[in-house]
Protein backbone atom coordinates (compact mmCIF):
# COMPACT_ATOMS: atom_id res chain seq x y z
CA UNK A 1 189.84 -70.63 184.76
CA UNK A 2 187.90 -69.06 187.64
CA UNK A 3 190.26 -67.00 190.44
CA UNK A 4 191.04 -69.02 193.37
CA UNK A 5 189.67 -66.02 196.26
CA UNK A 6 190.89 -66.63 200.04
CA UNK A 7 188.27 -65.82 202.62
CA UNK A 8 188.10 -62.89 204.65
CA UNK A 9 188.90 -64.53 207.92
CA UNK A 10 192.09 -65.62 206.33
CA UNK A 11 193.12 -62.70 204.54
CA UNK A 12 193.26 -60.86 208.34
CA UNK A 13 195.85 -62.83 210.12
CA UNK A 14 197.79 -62.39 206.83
CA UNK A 15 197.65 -58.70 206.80
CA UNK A 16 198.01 -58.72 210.44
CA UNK A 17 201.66 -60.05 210.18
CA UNK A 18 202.80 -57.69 207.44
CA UNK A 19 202.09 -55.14 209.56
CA UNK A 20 203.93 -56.56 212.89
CA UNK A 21 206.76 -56.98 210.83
CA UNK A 22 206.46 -53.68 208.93
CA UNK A 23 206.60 -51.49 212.96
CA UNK A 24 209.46 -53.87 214.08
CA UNK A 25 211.79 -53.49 211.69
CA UNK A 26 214.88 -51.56 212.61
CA UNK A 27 213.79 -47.59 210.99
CA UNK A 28 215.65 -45.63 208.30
CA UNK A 29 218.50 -43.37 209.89
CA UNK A 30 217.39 -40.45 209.24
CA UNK A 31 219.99 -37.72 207.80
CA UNK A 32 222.33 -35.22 210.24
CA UNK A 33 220.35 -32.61 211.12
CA UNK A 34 223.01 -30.15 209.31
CA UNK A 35 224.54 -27.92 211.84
CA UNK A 36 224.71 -24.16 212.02
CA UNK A 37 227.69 -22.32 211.12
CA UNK A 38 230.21 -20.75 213.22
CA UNK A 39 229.99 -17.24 213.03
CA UNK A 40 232.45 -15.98 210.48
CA UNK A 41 232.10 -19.24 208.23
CA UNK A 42 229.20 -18.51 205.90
CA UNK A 43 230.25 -16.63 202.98
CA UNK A 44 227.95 -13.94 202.94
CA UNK A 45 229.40 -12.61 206.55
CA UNK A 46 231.73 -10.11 205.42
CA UNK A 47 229.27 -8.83 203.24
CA UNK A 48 226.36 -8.06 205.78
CA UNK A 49 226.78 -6.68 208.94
CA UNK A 50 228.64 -3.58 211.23
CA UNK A 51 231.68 -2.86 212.57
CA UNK A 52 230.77 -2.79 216.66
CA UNK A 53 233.11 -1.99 219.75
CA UNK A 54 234.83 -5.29 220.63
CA UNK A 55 233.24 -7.12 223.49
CA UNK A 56 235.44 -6.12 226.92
CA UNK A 57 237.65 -7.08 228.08
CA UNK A 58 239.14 -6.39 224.76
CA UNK A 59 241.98 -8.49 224.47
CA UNK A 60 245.66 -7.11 223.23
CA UNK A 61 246.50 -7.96 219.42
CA UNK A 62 248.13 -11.42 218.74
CA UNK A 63 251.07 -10.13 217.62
CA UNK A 64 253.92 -7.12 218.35
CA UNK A 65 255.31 -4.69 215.67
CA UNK A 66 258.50 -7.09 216.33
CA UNK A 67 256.58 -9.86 214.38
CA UNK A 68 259.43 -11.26 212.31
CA UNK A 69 257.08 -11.92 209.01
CA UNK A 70 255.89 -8.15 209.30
CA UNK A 71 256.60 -5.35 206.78
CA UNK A 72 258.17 -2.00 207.48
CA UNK A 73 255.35 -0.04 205.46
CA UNK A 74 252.42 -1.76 207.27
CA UNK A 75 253.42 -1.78 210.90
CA UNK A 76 252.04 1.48 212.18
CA UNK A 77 252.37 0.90 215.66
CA UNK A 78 256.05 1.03 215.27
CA UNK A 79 256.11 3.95 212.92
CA UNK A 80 254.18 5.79 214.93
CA UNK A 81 250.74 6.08 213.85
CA UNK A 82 248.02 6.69 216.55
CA UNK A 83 246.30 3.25 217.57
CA UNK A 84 242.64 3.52 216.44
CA UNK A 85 239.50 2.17 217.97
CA UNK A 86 239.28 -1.81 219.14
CA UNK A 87 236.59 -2.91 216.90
CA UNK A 88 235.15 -6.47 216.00
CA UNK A 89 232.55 -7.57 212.97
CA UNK A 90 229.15 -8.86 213.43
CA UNK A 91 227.08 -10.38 210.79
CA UNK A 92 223.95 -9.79 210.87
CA UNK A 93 223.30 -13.84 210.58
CA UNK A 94 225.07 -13.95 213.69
CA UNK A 95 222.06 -12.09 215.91
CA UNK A 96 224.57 -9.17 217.58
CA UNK A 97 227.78 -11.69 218.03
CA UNK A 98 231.04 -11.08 216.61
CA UNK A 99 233.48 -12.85 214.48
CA UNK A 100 235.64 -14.68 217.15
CA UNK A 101 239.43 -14.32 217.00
CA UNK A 102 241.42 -17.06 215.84
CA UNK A 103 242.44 -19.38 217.71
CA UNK A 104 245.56 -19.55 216.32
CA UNK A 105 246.76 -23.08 217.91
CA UNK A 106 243.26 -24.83 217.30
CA UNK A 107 243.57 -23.80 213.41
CA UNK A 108 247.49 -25.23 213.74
CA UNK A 109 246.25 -28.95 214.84
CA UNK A 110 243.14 -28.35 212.74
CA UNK A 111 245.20 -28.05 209.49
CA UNK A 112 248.01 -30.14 210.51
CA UNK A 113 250.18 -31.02 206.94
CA UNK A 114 248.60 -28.68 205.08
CA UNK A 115 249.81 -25.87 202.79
CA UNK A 116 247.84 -22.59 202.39
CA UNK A 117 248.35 -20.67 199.13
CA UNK A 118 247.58 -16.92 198.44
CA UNK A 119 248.42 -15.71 194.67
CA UNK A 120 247.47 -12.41 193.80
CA UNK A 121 248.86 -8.36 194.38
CA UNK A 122 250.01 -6.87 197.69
CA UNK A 123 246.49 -6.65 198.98
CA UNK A 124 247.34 -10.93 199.39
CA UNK A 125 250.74 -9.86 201.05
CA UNK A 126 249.01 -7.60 203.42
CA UNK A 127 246.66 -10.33 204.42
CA UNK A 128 249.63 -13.45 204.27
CA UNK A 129 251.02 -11.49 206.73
CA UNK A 130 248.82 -10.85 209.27
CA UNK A 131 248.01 -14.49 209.01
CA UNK A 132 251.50 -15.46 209.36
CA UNK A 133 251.77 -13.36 212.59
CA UNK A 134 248.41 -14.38 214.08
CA UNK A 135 249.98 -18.14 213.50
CA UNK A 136 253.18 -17.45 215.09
CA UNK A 137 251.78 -16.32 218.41
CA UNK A 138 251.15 -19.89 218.74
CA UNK A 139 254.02 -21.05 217.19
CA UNK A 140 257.30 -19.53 218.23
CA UNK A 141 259.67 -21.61 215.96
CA UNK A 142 258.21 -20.67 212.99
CA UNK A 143 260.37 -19.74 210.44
CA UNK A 144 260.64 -18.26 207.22
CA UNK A 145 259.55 -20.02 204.11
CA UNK A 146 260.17 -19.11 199.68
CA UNK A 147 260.12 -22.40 198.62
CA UNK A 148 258.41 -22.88 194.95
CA UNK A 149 258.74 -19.59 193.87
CA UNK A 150 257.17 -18.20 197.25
CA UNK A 151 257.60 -14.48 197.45
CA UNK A 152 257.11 -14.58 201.22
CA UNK A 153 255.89 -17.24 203.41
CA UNK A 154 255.92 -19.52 206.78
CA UNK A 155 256.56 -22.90 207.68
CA UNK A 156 254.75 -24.08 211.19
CA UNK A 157 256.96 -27.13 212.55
CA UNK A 158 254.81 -27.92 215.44
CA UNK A 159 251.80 -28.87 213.11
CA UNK A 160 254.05 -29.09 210.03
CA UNK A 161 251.70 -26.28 208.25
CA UNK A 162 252.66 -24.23 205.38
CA UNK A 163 251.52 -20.25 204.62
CA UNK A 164 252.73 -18.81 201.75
CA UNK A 165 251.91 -15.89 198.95
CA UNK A 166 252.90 -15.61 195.61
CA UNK A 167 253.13 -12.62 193.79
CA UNK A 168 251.55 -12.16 190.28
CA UNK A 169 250.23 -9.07 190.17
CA UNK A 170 248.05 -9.97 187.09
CA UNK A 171 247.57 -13.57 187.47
CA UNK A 172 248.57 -13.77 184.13
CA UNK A 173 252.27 -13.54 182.25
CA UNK A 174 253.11 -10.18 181.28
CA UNK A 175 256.53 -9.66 180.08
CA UNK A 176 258.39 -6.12 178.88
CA UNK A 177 258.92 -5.48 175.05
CA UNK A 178 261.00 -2.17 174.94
CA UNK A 179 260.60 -0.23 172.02
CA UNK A 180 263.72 -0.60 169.77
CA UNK A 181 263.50 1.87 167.08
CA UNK A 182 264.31 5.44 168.30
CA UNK A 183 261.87 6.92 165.66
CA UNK A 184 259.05 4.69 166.69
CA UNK A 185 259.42 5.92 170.70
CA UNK A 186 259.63 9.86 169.18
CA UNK A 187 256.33 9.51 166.74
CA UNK A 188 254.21 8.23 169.60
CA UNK A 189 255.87 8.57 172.86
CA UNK A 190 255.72 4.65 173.91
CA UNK A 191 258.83 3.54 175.16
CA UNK A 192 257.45 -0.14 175.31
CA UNK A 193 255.11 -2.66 175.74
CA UNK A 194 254.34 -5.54 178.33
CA UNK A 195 252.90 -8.60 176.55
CA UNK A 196 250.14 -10.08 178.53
CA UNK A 197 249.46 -13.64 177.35
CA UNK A 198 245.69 -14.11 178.66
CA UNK A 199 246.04 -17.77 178.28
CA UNK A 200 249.35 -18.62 180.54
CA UNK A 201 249.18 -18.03 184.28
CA UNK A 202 252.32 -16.07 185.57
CA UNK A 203 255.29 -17.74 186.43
CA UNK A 204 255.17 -17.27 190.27
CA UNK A 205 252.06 -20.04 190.51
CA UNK A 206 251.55 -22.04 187.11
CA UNK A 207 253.19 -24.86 189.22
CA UNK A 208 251.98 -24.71 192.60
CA UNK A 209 248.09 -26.29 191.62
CA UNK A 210 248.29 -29.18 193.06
CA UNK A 211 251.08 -28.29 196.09
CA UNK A 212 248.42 -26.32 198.17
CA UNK A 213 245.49 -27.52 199.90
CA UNK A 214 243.70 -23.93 199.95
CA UNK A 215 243.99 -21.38 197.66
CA UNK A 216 243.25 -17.59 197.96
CA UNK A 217 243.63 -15.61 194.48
CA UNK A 218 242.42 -11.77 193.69
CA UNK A 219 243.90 -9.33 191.35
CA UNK A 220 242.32 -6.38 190.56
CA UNK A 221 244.70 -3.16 191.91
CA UNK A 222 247.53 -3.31 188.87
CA UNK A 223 244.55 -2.71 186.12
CA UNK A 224 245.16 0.94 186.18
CA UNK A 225 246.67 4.00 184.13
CA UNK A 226 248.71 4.60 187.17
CA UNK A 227 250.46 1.19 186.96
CA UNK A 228 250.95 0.79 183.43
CA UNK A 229 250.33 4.59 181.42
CA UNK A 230 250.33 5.37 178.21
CA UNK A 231 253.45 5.08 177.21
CA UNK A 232 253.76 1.63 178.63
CA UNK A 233 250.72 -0.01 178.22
CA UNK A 234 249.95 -3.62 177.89
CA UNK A 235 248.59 -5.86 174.96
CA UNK A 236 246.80 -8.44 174.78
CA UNK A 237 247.91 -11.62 173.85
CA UNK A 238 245.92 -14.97 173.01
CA UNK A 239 247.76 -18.31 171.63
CA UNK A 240 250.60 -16.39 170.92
CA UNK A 241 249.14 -13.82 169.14
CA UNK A 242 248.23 -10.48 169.68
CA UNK A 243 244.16 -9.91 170.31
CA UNK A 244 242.67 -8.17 167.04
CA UNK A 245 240.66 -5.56 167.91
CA UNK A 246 243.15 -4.62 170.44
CA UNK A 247 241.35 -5.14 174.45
CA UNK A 248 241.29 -1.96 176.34
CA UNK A 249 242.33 -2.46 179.83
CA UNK A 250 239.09 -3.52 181.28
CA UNK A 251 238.18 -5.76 179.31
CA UNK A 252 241.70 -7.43 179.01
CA UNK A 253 240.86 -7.57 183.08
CA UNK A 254 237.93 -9.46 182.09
CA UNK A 255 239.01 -12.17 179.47
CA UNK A 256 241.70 -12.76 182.26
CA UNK A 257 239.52 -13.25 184.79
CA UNK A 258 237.25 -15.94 182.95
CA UNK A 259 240.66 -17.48 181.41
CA UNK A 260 242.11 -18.05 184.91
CA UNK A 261 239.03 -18.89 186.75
CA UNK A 262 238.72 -21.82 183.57
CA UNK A 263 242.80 -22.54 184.55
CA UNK A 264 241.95 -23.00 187.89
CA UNK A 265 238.76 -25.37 187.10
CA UNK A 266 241.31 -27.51 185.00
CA UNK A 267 244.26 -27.76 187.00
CA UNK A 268 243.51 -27.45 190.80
CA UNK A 269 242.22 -30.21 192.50
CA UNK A 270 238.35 -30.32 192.95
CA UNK A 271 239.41 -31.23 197.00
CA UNK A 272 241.22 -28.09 197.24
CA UNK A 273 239.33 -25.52 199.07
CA UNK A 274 239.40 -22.78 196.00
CA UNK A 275 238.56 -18.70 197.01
CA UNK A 276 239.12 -15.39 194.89
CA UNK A 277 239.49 -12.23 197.52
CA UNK A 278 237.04 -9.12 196.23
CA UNK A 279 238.77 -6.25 196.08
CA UNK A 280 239.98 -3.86 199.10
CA UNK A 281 238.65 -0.65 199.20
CA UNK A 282 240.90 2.41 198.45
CA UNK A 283 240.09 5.32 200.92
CA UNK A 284 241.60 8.74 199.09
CA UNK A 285 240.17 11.78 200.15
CA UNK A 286 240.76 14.97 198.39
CA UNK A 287 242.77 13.65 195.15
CA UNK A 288 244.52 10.93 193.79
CA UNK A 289 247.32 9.04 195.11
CA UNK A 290 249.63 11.15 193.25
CA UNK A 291 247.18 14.44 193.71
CA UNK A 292 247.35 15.15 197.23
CA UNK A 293 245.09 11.91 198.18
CA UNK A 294 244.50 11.74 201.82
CA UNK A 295 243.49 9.40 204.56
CA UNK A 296 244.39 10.59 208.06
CA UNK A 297 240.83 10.26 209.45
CA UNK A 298 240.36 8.87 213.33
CA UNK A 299 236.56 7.89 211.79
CA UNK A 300 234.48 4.62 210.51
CA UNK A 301 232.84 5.88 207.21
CA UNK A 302 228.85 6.00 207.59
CA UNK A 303 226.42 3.40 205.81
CA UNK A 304 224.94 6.57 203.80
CA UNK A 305 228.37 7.90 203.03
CA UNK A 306 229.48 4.25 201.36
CA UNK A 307 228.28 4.57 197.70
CA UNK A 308 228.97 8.40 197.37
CA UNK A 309 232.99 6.83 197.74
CA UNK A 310 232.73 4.12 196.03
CA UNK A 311 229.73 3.38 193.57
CA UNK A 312 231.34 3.75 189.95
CA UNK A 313 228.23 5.70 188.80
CA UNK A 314 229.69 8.76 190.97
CA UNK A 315 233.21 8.71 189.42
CA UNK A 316 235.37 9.21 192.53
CA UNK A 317 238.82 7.97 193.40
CA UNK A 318 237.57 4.86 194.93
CA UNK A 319 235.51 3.40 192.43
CA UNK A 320 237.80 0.84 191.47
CA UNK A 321 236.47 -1.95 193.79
CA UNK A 322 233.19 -2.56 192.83
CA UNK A 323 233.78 -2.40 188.81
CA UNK A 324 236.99 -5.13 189.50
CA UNK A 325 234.23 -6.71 191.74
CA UNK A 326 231.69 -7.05 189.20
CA UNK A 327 234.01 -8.25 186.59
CA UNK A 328 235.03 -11.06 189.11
CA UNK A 329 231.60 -12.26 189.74
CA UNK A 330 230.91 -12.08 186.43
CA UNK A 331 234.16 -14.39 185.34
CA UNK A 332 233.22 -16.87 188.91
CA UNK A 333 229.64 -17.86 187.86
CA UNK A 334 229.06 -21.40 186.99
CA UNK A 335 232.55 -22.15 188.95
CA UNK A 336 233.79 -24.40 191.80
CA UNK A 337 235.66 -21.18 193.22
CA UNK A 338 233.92 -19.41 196.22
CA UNK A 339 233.92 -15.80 196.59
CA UNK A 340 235.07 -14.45 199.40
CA UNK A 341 233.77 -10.78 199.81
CA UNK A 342 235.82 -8.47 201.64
CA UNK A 343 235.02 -4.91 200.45
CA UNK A 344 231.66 -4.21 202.01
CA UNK A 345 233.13 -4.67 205.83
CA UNK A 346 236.50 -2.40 204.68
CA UNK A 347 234.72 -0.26 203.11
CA UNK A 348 233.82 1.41 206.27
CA UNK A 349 237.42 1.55 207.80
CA UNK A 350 238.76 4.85 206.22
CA UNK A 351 240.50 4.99 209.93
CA UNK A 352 242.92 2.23 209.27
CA UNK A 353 245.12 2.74 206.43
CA UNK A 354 248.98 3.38 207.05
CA UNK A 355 247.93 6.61 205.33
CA UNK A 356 251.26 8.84 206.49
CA UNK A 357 252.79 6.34 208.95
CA UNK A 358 255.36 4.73 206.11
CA UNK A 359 258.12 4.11 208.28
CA UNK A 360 260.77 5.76 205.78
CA UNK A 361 261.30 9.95 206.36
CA UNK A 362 260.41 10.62 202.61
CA UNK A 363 257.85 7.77 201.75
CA UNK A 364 255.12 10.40 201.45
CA UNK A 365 256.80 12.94 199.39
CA UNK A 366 258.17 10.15 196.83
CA UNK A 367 255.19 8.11 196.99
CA UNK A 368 251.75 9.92 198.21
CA UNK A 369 250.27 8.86 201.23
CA UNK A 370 249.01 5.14 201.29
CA UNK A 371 245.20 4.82 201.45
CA UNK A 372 245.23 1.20 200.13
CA UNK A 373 246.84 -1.15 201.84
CA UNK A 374 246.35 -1.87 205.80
CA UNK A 375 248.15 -0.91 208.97
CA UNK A 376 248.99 -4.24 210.47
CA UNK A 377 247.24 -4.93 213.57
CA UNK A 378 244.48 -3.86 211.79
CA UNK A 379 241.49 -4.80 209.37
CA UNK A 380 243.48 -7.49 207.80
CA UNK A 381 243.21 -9.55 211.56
CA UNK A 382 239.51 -9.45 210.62
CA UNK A 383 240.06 -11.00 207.55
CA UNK A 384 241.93 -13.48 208.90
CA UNK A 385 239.24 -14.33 211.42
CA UNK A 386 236.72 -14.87 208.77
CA UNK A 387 239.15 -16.71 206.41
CA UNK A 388 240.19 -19.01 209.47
CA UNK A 389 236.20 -19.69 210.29
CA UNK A 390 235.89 -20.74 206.45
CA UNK A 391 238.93 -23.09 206.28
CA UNK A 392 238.03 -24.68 209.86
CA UNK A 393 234.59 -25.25 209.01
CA UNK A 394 235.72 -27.15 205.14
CA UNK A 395 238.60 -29.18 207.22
CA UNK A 396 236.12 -30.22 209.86
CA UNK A 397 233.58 -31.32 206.55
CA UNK A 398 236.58 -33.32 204.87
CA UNK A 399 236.98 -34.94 207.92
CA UNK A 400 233.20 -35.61 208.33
């Protein structure tokens, strides 16, 4: 059967159509042209940039040392330490601007019925409360709130938001398992044990998963001699049983770290905004906490000076961070949970620790001067910043 072929002069008016219909048809939307993000929001702006003098007119901290939420220990201002510097961060993504302040009503309406978690060591407290008093500057009825096992928190009534921090110093269960048998305790000096089950979160959050819309863990500060010596160390635990070979403390740290970043994959909710803290810097100069360990300094660190405190292959006090830190990236990879790096920035801030401003006449002799945690107004209200541009930016995508 021959091919039945049109002639040209047909075949044009044909092709001629096609095409008029082809340019007036109504064109593909084209995708959102994605938007920048705020300063502050992008993960990686803790991690890369300077501390500068905050643009003038610097304006007065949100909060008073009367803050009700604050804690004796942290609030320098009212125990008397010399106010430092007025400083702000700037990425360098952000091309010389700084990490704005919160806005401490817009984040209210912004995360109107939700609940913000922190779980982790005091490092969390010291940053759930400086978030707690930035909030309450815009906020005056706010009151206090240890519901579900809360060890301190904040309910928001305007906006109906909930802040609160849990306290498990480990993440994990440990428990204390004195030593009963007097010989036992003489022959090798341990007067007990604490039982850490690797495989059961603590008590304080194994039931709060699915209560909170963010969540903010770290731990990282307890995996020391100093915290649990020789004569009370822990051990290991796995489905009941005790972990043969026994773990050595780091690298119980790190089968706990990959256990409850796997927990957390399981039993939070993928919608749930999900970030681990790195660690905070310690800042001892001279010794240990317990060795004459000082921080009264009036001075930023320099960039050059940074890994001669801090870089593990130098051995100094302050190593700690970055080997907790590499353990945690380590356990995160392949996860849902975002890190959220805080050392780099605080690393430079040997200026703002309550160092010997304790607010108790013999803190320092009993205790050592504190060159870990934060005088409060202080770094922490830069963390905050940056957590608030991270939580307002995954609201506003929810929504979107």
């Amino acid at each position: 059967m021959r091919r039945l072929r049109l002639p040209l002069v047909l075949l044009l008016p044909i092709a001629l159509t096609i095409l008029l219909l082809l340019s007036t048809s109504s064109p593909r939307p084209r995708p959102p042209t994605p938007q920048p993000l705020p300063c502050g929001a992008a993960l990686s702006d803790a991690a890369d940039g300077r501390w500068v003098p905050t643009p003038p007119p610097a304006p007065p901290p949100l909060y008073s040392p009367s803050c009700p939420f604050h804690r004796n220990a942290w609030n320098c201002l009212r125990n008397g330490r010399p106010q430092f510097a007025s400083l702000s961060w700037a990425p360098t993504r952000c091309g010389g601007a700084v990490v704005p302040r919160i806005d401490a009503a817009r984040f209210l309406a912004a995360a109107r019925g939700r609940r913000v978690g922190l779980v982790g060591d005091s490092l969390s407290e010291n940053l759930v409360v400086a978030l707690l008093c930035a909030l309450r500057s815009a906020d005056d009825g706010a009151r206090k709130w240890k519901r579900r096992g809360a060890w301190r928190g904040g309910y928001f009534p305007k906006e109906d938001v909930v802040v609160a921090y849990h306290r498990a110093v480990l993440l994990a269960k440990y428990t204390w398992q004195p030593v009963e048998k007097s010989k036992e305790l003489q022959k090798d000096g341990i007067k007990g044990t604490y039982r850490v089950d690797v495989d059961i979160p603590a008590d304080d959050w194994i039931n709060v998963t699915k209560f909170y819309d963010v969540l903010i863990f770290n731990t990282g500060h307890w995996w020391n001699t100093y915290k649990f010596p020789e004569e009370t160390p822990l051990v290991f635990y796995k489905g009941g049983k005790p972990i043969e070979p026994p773990l050595g403390m780091h690298d119980g740290l790190k089968v706990i770290l990959k256990s409850m970043a796997s927990y957390i994959e399981r039993e939070v909710p993928r919608k749930t905004l999900k970030l681990w803290r790195t660690q905070s810097p310690r800042h001892f100069f001279g010794g240990e906490w317990d060795h004459n360990g000082s921080c009264v300094s009036d001075r930023l660190l320099e960039e050059h000076e940074l890994d001669s405190w801090f870089d593990p292959r130098f051995g100094g006090v302050n190593k700690d961070a970055r080997m907790v830190n590499s353990a945690i990236q380590e356990a995160l990879a392949g996860t849902d949970i975002q890190l959220l790096n805080l050392t780099y920035m605080s690393e430079f801030r040997a200026d703002a620790h309550p160092a010997i401003w304790l607010g108790k006449k013999d803190a320092v002799a009993i205790y050592g001067q504190d060159c870990m945690h934060w005088c409060l107004p202080g770094v922490p209200d830069t963390w905050v910043d940056i957590l608030a541009a991270q939580i307002l930016h995954y609201l506003k995508q929810k929504k979107g």
